[in-house]
Protein backbone atom coordinates (compact mmCIF):
# COMPACT_ATOMS: atom_id res chain seq x y z
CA UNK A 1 116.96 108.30 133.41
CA UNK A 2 114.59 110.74 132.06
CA UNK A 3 117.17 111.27 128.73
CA UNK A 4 116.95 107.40 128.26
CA UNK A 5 113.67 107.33 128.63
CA UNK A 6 113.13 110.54 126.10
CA UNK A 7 115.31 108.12 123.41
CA UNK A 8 113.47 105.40 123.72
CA UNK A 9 110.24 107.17 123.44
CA UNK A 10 111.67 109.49 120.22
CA UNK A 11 113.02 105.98 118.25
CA UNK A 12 109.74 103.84 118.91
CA UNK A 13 107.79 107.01 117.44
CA UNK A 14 110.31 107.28 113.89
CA UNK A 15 109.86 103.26 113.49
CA UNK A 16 106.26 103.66 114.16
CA UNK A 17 106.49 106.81 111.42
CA UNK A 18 108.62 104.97 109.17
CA UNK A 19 105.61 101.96 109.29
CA UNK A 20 103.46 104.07 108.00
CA UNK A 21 104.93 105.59 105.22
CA UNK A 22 105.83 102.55 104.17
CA UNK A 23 102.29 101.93 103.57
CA UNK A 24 101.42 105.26 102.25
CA UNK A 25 104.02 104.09 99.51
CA UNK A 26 101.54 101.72 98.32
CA UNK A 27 99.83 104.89 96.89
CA UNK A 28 100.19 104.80 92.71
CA UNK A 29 99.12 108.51 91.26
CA UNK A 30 98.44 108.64 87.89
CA UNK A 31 97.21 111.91 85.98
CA UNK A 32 93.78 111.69 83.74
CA UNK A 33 93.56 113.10 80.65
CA UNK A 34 90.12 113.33 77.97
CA UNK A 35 90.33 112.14 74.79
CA UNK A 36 90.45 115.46 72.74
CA UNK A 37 86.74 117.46 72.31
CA UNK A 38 85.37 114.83 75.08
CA UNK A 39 84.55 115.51 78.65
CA UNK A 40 85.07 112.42 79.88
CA UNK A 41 87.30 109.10 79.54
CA UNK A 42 86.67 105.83 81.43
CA UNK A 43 89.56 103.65 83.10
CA UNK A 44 90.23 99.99 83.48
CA UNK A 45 92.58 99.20 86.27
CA UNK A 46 93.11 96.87 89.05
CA UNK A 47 94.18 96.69 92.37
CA UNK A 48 95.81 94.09 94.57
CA UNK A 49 95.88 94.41 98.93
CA UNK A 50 96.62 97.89 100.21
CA UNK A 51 97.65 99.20 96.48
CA UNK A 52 95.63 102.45 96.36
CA UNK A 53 95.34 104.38 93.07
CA UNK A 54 95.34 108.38 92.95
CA UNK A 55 93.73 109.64 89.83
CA UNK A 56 94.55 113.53 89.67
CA UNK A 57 92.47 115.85 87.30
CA UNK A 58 92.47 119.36 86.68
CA UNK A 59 88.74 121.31 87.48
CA UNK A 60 87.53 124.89 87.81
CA UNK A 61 85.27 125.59 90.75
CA UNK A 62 81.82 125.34 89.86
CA UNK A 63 82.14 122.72 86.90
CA UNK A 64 80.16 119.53 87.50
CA UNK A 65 81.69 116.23 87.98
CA UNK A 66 80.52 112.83 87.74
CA UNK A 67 82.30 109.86 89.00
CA UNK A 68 81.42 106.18 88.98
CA UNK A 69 82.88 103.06 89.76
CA UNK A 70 82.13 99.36 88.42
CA UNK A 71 83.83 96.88 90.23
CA UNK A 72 84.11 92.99 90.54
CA UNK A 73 84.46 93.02 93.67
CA UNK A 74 81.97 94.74 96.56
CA UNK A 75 85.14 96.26 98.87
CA UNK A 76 86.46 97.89 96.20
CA UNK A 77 85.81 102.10 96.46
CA UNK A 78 86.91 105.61 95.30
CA UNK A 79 87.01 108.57 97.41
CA UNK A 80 87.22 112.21 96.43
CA UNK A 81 89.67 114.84 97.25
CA UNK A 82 89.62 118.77 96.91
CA UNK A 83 92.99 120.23 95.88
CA UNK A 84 95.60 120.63 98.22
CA UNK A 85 94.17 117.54 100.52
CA UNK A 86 96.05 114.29 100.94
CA UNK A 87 93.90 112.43 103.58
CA UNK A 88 90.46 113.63 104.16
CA UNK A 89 87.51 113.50 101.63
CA UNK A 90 84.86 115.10 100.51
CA UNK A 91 83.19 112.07 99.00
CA UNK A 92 83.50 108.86 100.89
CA UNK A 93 82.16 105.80 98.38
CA UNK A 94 82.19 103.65 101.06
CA UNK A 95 79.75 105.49 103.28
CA UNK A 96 78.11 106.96 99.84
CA UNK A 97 78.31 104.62 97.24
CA UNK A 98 80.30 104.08 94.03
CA UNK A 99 78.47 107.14 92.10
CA UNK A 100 79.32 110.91 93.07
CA UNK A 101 77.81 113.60 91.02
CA UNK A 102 78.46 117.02 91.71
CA UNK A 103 79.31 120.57 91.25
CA UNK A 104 82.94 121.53 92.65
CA UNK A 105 83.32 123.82 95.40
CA UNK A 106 87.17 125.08 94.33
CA UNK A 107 89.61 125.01 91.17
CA UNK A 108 92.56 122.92 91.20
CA UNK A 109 93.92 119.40 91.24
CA UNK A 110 91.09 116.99 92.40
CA UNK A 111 92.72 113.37 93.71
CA UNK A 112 89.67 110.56 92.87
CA UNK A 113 91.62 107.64 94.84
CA UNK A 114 90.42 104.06 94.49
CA UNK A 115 90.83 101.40 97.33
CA UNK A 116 89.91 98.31 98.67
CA UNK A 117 87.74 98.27 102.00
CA UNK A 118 90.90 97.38 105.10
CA UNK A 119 89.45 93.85 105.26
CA UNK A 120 90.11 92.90 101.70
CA UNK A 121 93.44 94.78 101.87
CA UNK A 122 94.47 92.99 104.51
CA UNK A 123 93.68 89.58 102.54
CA UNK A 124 95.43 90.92 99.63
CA UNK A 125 92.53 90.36 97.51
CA UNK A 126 91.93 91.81 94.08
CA UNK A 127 89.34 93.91 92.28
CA UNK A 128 88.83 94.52 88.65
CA UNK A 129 87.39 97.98 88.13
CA UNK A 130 86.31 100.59 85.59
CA UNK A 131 86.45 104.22 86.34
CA UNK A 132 84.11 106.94 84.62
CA UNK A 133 85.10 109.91 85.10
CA UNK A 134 83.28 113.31 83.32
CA UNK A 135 83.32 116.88 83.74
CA UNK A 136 81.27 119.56 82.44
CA UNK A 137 81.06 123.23 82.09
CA UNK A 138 80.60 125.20 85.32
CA UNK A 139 77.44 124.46 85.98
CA UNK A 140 76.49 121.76 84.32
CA UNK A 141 76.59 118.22 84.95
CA UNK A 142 77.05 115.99 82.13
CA UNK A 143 74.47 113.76 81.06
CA UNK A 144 75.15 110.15 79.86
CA UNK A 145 74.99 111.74 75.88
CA UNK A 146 77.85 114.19 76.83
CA UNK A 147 80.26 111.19 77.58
């Protein structure tokens, strides 16, 4: 009885598992790369439902980064991760806004990941966005000339 049980308990947990990794597999990662001499480069994308988009960049620790979103539509957010992190954020856009600006604590791969809010995902609506994205010596942040 207790073996049956055991199995039962062990398969419900791999198709609950399996449900969401199918919905981490929404997640599209894309590497961003500046123009050459520029600190900066801005992205037009779009996302449809639970699509997420992971935009990785290189940084040192201590160089200054700015982020900011413009979207059409007012669920649509980015968060930012340190290196090395897959789920939790140091900048949350939709507790914070759709602006970070900030030096970075360590040097690695930074994830900037772009959503929409779980009750527009779930609707499957859209969003039209553009993504700024500039970095700066350690340091400094980079001013709206720099970019």
């Amino acid at each position: 009885m207790m073996t049956k049980l055991l199995t039962t308990l062990l398969l419900a947990g791999g198709i609950v598992t399996a449900a969401a990794t199918a919905q981490a597999g929404d997640i599209r990662t894309e590497r961003v790369h500046f123009p050459k001499g520029e600190i900066g480069t801005t992205i037009k994308d779009s996302i449809k439902g639970r699509e997420t988009v992971d935009y990785k960049l290189r940084a040192r620790a201590g160089q200054g980064m700015i982020v900011s979103l413009e979207t059409d539509h007012s669920g649509n957010y980015f968060n930012v991760l340190k290196p090395g992190e897959s789920n939790v954020a140091f900048f949350i856009g939709s507790n914070e806004g759709n602006r970070f600006e900030g030096d970075l604590p360590e040097s690695g791969d930074y994830t900037i990941r772009v959503y929409l809010y779980r009750n527009a995902a779930r609707r499957g609506e859209s969003a039209n966005y553009s993504l700024e994205i500039a970095i700066a010596a350690a340091g400094d942040v980079p001013s709206e000339a720099d970019r």
